[in-house]
N, C-alpha and C. Protein backbone atom coordinates (compact mmCIF):
# COMPACT_ATOMS: atom_id res chain seq x y z
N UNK A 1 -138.96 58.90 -40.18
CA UNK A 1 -137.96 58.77 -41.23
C UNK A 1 -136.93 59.88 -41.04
N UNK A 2 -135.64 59.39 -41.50
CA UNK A 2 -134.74 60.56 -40.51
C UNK A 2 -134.20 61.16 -42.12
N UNK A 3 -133.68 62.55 -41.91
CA UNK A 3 -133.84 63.54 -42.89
C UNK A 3 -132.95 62.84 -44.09
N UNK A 4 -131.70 62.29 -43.87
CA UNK A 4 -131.24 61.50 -44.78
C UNK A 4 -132.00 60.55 -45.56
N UNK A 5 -132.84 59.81 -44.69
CA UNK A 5 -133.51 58.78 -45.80
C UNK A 5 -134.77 59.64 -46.69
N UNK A 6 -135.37 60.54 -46.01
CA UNK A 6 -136.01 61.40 -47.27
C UNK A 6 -135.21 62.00 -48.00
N UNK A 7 -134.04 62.91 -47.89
CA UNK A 7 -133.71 63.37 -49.01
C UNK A 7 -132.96 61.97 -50.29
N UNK A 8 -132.79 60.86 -49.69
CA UNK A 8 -132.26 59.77 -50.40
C UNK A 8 -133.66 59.38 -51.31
N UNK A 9 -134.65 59.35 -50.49
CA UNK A 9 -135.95 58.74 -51.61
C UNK A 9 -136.46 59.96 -52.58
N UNK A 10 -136.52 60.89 -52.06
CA UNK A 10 -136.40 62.39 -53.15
C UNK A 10 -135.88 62.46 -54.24
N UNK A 11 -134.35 62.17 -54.28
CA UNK A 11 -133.95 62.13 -55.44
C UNK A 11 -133.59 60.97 -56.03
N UNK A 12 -134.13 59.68 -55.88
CA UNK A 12 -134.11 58.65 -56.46
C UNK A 12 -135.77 58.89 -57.18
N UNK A 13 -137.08 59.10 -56.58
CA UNK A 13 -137.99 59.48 -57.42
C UNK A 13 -137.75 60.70 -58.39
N UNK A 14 -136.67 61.64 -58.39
CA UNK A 14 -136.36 62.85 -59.26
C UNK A 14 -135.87 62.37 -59.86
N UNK A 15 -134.82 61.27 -59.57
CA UNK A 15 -133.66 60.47 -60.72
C UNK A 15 -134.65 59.70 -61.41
N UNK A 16 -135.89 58.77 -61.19
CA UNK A 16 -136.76 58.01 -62.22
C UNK A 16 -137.76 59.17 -62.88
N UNK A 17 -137.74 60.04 -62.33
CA UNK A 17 -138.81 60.54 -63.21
C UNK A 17 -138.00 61.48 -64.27
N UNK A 18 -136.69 62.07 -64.21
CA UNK A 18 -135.60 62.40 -64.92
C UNK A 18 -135.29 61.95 -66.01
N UNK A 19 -135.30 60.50 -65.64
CA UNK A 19 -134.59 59.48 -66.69
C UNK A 19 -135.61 59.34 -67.88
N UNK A 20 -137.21 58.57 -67.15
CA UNK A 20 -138.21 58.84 -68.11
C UNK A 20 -138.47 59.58 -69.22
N UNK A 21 -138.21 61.22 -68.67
CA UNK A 21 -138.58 63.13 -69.17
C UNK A 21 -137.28 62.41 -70.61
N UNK A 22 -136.48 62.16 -70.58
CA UNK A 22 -134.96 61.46 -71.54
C UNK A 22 -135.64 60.93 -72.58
N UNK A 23 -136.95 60.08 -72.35
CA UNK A 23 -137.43 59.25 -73.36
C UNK A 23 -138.04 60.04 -74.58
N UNK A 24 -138.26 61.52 -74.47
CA UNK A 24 -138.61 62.39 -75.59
C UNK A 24 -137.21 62.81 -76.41
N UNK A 25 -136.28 62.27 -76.40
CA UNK A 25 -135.24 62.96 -76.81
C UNK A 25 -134.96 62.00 -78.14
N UNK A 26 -134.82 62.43 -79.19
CA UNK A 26 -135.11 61.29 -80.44
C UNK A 26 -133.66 60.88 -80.48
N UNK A 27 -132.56 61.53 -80.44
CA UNK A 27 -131.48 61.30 -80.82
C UNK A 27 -131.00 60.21 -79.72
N UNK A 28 -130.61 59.59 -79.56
CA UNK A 28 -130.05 58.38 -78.74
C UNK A 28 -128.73 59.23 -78.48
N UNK A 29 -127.94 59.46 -79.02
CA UNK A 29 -126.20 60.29 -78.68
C UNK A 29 -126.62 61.36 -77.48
N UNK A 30 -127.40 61.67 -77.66
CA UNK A 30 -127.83 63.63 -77.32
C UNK A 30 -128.27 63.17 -75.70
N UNK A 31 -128.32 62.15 -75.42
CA UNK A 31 -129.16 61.66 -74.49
C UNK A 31 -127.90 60.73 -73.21
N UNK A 32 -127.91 60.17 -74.01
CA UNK A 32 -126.44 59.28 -73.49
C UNK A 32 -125.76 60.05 -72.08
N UNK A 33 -125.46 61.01 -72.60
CA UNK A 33 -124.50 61.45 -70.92
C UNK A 33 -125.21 62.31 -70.17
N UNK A 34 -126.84 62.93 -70.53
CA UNK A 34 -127.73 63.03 -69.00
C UNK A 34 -127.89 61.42 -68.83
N UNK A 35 -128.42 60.37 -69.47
CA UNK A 35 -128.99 59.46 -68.95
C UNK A 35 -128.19 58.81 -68.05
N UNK A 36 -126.97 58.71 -68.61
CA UNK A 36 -125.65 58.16 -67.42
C UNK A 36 -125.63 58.83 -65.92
N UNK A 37 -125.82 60.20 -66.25
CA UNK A 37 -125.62 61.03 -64.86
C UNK A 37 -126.46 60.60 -63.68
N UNK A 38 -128.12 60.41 -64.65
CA UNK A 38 -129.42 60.29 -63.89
C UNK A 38 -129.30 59.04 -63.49
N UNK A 39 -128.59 57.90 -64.27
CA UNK A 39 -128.37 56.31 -63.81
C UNK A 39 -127.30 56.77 -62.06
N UNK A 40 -126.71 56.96 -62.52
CA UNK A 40 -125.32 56.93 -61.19
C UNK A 40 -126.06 57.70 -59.76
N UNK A 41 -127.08 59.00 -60.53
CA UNK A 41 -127.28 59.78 -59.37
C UNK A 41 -128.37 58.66 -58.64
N UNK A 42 -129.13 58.11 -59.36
CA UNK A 42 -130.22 56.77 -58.81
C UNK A 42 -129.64 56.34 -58.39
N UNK A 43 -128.68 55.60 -58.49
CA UNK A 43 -128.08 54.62 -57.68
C UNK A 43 -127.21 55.25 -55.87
N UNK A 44 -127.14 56.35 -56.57
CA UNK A 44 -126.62 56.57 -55.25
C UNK A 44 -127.40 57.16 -54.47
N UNK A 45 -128.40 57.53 -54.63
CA UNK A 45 -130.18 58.14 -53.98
C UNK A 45 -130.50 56.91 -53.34
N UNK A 46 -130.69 55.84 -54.04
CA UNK A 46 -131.21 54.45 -53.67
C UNK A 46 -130.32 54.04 -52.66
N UNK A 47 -128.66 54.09 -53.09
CA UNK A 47 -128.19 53.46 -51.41
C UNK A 47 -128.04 54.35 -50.31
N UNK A 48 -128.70 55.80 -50.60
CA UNK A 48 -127.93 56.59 -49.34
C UNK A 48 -129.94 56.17 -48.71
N UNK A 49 -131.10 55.97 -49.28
CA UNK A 49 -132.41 55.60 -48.87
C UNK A 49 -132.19 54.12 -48.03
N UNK A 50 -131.55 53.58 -49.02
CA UNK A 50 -131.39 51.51 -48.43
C UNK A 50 -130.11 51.80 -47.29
N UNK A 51 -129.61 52.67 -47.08
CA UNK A 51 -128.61 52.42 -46.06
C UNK A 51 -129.09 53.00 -44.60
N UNK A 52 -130.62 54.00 -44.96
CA UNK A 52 -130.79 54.54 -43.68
C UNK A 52 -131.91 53.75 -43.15
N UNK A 53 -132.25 52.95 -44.07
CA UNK A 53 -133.65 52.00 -44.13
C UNK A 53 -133.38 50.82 -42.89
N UNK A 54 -131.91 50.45 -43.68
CA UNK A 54 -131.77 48.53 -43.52
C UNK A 54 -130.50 49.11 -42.26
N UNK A 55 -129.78 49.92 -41.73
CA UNK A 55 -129.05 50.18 -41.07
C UNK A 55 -129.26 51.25 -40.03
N UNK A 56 -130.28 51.57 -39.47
CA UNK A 56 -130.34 52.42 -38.37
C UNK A 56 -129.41 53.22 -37.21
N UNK A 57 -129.42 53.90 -37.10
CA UNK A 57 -128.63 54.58 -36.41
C UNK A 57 -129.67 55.12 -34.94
N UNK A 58 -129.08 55.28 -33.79
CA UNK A 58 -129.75 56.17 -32.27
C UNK A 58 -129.77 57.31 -33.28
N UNK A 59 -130.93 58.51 -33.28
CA UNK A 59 -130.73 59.69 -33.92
C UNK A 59 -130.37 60.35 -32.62
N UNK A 60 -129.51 61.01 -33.23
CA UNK A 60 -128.42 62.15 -32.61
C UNK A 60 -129.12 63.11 -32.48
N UNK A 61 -128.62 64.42 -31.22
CA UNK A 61 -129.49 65.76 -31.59
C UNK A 61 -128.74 66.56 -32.95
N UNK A 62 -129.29 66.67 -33.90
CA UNK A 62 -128.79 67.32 -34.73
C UNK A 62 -128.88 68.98 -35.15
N UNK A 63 -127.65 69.58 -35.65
CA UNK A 63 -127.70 71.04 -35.30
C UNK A 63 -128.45 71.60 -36.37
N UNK A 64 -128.99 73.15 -35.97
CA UNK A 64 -130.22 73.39 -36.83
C UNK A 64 -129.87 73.62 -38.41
N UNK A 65 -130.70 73.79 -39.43
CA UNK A 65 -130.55 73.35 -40.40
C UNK A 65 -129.31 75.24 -40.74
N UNK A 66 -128.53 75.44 -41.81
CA UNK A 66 -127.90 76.33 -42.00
C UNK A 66 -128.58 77.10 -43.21
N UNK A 67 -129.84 77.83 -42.75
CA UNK A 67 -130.75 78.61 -43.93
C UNK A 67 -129.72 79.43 -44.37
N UNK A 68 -128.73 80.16 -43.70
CA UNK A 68 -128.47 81.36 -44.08
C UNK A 68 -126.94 80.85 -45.36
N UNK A 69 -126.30 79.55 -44.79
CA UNK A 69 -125.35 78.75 -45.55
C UNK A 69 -126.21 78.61 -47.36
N UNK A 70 -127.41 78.08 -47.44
CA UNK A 70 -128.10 77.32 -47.80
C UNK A 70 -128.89 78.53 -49.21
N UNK A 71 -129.03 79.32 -48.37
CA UNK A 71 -129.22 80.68 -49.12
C UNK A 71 -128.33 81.82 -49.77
N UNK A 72 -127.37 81.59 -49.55
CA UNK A 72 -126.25 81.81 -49.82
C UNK A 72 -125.28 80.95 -51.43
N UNK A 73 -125.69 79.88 -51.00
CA UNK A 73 -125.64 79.20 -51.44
C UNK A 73 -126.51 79.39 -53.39
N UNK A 74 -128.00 79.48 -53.11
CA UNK A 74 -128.67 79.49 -53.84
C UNK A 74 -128.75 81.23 -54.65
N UNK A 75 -127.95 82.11 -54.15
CA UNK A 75 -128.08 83.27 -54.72
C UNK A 75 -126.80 83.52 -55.58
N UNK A 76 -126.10 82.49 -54.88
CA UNK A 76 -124.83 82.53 -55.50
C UNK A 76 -124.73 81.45 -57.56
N UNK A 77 -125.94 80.60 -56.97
CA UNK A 77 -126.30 79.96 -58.11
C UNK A 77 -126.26 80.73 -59.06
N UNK A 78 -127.62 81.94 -58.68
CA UNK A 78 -128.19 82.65 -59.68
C UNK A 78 -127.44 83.86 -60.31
N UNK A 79 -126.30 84.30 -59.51
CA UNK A 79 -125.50 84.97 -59.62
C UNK A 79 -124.72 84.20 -60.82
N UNK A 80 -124.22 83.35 -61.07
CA UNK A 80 -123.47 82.53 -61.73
C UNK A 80 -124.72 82.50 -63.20
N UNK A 81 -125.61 81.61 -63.23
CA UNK A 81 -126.00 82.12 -64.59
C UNK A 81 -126.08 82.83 -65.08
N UNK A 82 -126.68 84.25 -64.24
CA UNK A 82 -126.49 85.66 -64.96
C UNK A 82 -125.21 85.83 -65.50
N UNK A 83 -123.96 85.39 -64.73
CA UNK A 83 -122.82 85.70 -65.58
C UNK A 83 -122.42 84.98 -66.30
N UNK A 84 -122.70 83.67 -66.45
CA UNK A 84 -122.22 82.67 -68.03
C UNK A 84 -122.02 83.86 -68.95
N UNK A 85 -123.08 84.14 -69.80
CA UNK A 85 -122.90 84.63 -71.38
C UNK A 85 -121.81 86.32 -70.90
N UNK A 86 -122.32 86.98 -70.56
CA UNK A 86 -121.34 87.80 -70.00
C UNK A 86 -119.93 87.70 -70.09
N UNK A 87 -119.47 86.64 -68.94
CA UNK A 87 -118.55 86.68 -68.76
C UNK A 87 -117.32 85.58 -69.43
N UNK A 88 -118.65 84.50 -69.62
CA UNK A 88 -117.61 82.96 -70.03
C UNK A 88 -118.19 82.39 -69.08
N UNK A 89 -118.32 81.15 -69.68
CA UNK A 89 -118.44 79.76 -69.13
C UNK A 89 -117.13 80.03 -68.27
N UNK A 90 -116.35 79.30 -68.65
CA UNK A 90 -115.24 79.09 -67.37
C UNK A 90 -114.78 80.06 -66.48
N UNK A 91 -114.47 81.35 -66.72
CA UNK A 91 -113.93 82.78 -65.98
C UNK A 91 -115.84 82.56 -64.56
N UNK A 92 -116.63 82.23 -65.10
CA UNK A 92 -117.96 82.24 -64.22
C UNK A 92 -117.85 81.24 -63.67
N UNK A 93 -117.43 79.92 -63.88
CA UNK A 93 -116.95 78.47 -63.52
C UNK A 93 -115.92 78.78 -62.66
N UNK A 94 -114.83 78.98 -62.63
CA UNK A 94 -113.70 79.51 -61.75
C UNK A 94 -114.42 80.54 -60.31
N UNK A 95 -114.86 81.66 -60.73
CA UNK A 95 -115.62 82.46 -59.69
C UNK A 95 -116.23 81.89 -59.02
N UNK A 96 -117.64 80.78 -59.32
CA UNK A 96 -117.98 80.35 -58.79
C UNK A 96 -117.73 79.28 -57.66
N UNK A 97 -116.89 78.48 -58.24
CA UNK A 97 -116.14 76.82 -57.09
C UNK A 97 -115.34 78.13 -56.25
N UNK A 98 -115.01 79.40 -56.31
CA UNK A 98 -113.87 79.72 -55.16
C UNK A 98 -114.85 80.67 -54.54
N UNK A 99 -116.04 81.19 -54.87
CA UNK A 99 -117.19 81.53 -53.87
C UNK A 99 -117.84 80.35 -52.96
N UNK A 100 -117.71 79.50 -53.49
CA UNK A 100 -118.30 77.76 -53.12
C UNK A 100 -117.59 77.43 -52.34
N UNK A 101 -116.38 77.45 -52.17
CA UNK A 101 -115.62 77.48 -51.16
C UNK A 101 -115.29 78.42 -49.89
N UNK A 102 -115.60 79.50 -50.27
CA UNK A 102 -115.64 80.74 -49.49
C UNK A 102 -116.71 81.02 -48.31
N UNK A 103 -118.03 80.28 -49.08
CA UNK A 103 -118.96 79.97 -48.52
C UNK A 103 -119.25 78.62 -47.65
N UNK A 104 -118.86 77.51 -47.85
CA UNK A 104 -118.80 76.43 -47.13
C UNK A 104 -117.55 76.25 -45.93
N UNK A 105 -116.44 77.19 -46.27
CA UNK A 105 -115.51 77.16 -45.25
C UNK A 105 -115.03 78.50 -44.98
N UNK A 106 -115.89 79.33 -44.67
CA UNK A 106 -115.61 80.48 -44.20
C UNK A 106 -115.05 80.28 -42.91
N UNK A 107 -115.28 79.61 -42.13
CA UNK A 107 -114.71 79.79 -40.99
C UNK A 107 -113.58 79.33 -40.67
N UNK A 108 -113.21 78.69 -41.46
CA UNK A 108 -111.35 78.37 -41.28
C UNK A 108 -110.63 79.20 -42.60
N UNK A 109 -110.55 80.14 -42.63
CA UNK A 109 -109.90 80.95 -43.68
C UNK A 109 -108.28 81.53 -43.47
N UNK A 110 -107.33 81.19 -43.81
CA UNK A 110 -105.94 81.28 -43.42
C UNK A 110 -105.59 81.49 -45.15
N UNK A 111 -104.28 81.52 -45.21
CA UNK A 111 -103.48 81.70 -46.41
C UNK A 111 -103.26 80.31 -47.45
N UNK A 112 -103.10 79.44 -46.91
CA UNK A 112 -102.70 78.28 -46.72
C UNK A 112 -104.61 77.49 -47.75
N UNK A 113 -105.34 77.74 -47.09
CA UNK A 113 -106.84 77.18 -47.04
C UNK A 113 -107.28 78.18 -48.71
N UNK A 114 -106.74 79.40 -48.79
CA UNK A 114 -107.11 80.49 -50.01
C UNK A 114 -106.28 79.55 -50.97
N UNK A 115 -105.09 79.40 -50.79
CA UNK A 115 -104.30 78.42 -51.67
C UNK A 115 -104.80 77.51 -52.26
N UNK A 116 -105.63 76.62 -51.40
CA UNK A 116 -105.98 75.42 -51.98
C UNK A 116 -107.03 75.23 -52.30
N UNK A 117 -108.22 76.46 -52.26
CA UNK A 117 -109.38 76.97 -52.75
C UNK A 117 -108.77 77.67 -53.69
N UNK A 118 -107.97 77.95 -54.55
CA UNK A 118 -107.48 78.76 -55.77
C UNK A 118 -107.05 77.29 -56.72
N UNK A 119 -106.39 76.67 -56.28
CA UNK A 119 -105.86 75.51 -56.68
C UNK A 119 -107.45 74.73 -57.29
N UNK A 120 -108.03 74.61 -55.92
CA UNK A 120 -109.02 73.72 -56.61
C UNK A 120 -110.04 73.69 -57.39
N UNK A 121 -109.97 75.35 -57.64
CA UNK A 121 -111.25 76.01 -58.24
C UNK A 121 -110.22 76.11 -59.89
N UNK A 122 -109.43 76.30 -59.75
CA UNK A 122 -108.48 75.94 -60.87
C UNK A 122 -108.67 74.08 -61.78
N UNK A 123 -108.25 73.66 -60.60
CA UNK A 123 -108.48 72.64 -61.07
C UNK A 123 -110.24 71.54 -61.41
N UNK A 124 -110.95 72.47 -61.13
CA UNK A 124 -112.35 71.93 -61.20
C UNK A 124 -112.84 72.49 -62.86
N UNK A 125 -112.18 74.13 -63.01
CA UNK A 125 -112.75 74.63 -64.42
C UNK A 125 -111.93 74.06 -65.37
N UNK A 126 -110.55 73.12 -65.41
CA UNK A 126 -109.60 72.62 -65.86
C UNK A 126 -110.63 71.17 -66.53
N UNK A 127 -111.08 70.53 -65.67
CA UNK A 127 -111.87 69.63 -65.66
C UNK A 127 -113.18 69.70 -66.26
N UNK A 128 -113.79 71.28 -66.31
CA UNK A 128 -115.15 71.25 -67.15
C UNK A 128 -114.50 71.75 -68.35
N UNK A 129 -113.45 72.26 -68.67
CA UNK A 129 -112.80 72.49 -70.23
C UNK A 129 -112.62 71.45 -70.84
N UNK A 130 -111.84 69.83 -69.93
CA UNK A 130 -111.40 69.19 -71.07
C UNK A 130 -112.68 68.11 -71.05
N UNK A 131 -113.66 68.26 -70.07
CA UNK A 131 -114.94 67.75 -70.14
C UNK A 131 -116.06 67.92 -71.66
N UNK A 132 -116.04 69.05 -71.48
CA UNK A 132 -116.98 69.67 -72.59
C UNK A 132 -116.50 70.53 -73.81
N UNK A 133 -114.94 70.75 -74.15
CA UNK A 133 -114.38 71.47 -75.45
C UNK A 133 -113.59 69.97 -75.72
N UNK A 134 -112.80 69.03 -74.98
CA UNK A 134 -112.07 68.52 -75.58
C UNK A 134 -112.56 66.74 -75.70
N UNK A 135 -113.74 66.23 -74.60
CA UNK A 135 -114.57 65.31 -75.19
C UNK A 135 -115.46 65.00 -75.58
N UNK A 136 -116.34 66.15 -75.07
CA UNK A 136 -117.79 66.10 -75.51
C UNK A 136 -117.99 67.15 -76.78
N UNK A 137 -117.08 67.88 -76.98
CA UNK A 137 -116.88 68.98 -78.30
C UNK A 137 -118.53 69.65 -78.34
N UNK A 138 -118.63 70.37 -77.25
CA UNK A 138 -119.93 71.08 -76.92
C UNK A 138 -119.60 72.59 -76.74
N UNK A 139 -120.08 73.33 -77.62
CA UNK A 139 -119.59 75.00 -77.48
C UNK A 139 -120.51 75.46 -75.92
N UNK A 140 -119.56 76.21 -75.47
CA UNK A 140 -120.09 76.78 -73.74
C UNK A 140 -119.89 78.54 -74.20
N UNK A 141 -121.14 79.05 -73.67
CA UNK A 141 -120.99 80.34 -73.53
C UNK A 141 -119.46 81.04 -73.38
N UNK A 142 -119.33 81.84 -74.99
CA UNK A 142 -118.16 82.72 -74.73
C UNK A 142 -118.54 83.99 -74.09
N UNK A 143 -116.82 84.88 -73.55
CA UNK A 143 -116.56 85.83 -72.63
C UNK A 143 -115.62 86.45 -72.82
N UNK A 144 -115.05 86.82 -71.70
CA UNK A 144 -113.94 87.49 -71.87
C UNK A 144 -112.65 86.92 -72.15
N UNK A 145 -112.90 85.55 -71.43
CA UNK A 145 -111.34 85.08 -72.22
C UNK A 145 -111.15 83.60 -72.92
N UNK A 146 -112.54 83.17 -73.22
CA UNK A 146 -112.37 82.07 -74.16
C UNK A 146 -113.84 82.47 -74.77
């Protein structure tokens, strides 16, 4: 089984057993937009599993896995919750997508590439503001500047 189709059946069994863990939640509203998330993320677990299943590919030599990307990655997570209440939801939201970027494309780094990793990390915390203050009206850890 080639690494795609396990990580595809992984989180389609994480997405059903997700959805299930939902069924303790009494309020039906409160529930609604994980259950949507966990629906969409199934579905797309299930076709990235049914596409490596029913469509085969020659496996390629593939390059070794990027622990040090990967770990990086995951410290940077934890770095980020520690600073929610601290700092703000979003000011920690912003930091984070332009470390996320810093980290996944370090190696093409120009002026031009900082630009549009500023831009987009802009425009991603733009998107969890009018996500969660202006439709879901859900208070997010305050900070320093909201």
């Amino acid at each position: 089984m080639s690494r795609d189709a396990l990580v595809g059946l992984v989180c389609f069994v994480g997405s059903v057993a997700l959805f299930f863990a939902l069924g303790h939640i009494e309020e039906a509203r409160a529930a609604a937009f994980p259950r949507t998330i966990i629906i969409i993320m199934g579905i797309l677990s299930g076709m990235l599993f049914l596409q490596h299943v029913l469509f085969r590919k020659p496996q390629a030599k593939q390059a070794p896995f990027p622990w040090i990307r990967v770990g990086g990655l995951f410290v940077l997570i934890v770095i980020y919750l520690a600073l929610l209440e601290p700092v703000g939801f979003y000011l920690a939201s912003f930091l984070f997508f332009l470390a996320v970027y810093f980290i996944m494309g370090w190696a093409r780094v120009d002026s031009k590439q900082v630009i549009r990793w500023v831009v987009g990390s802009v425009a991603f915390t733009a998107i969890l503001y009018v996500l969660f203050n202006v439709l879901l009206e859900v208070q997010t850890p305050r900070g320093l500047l909201l």
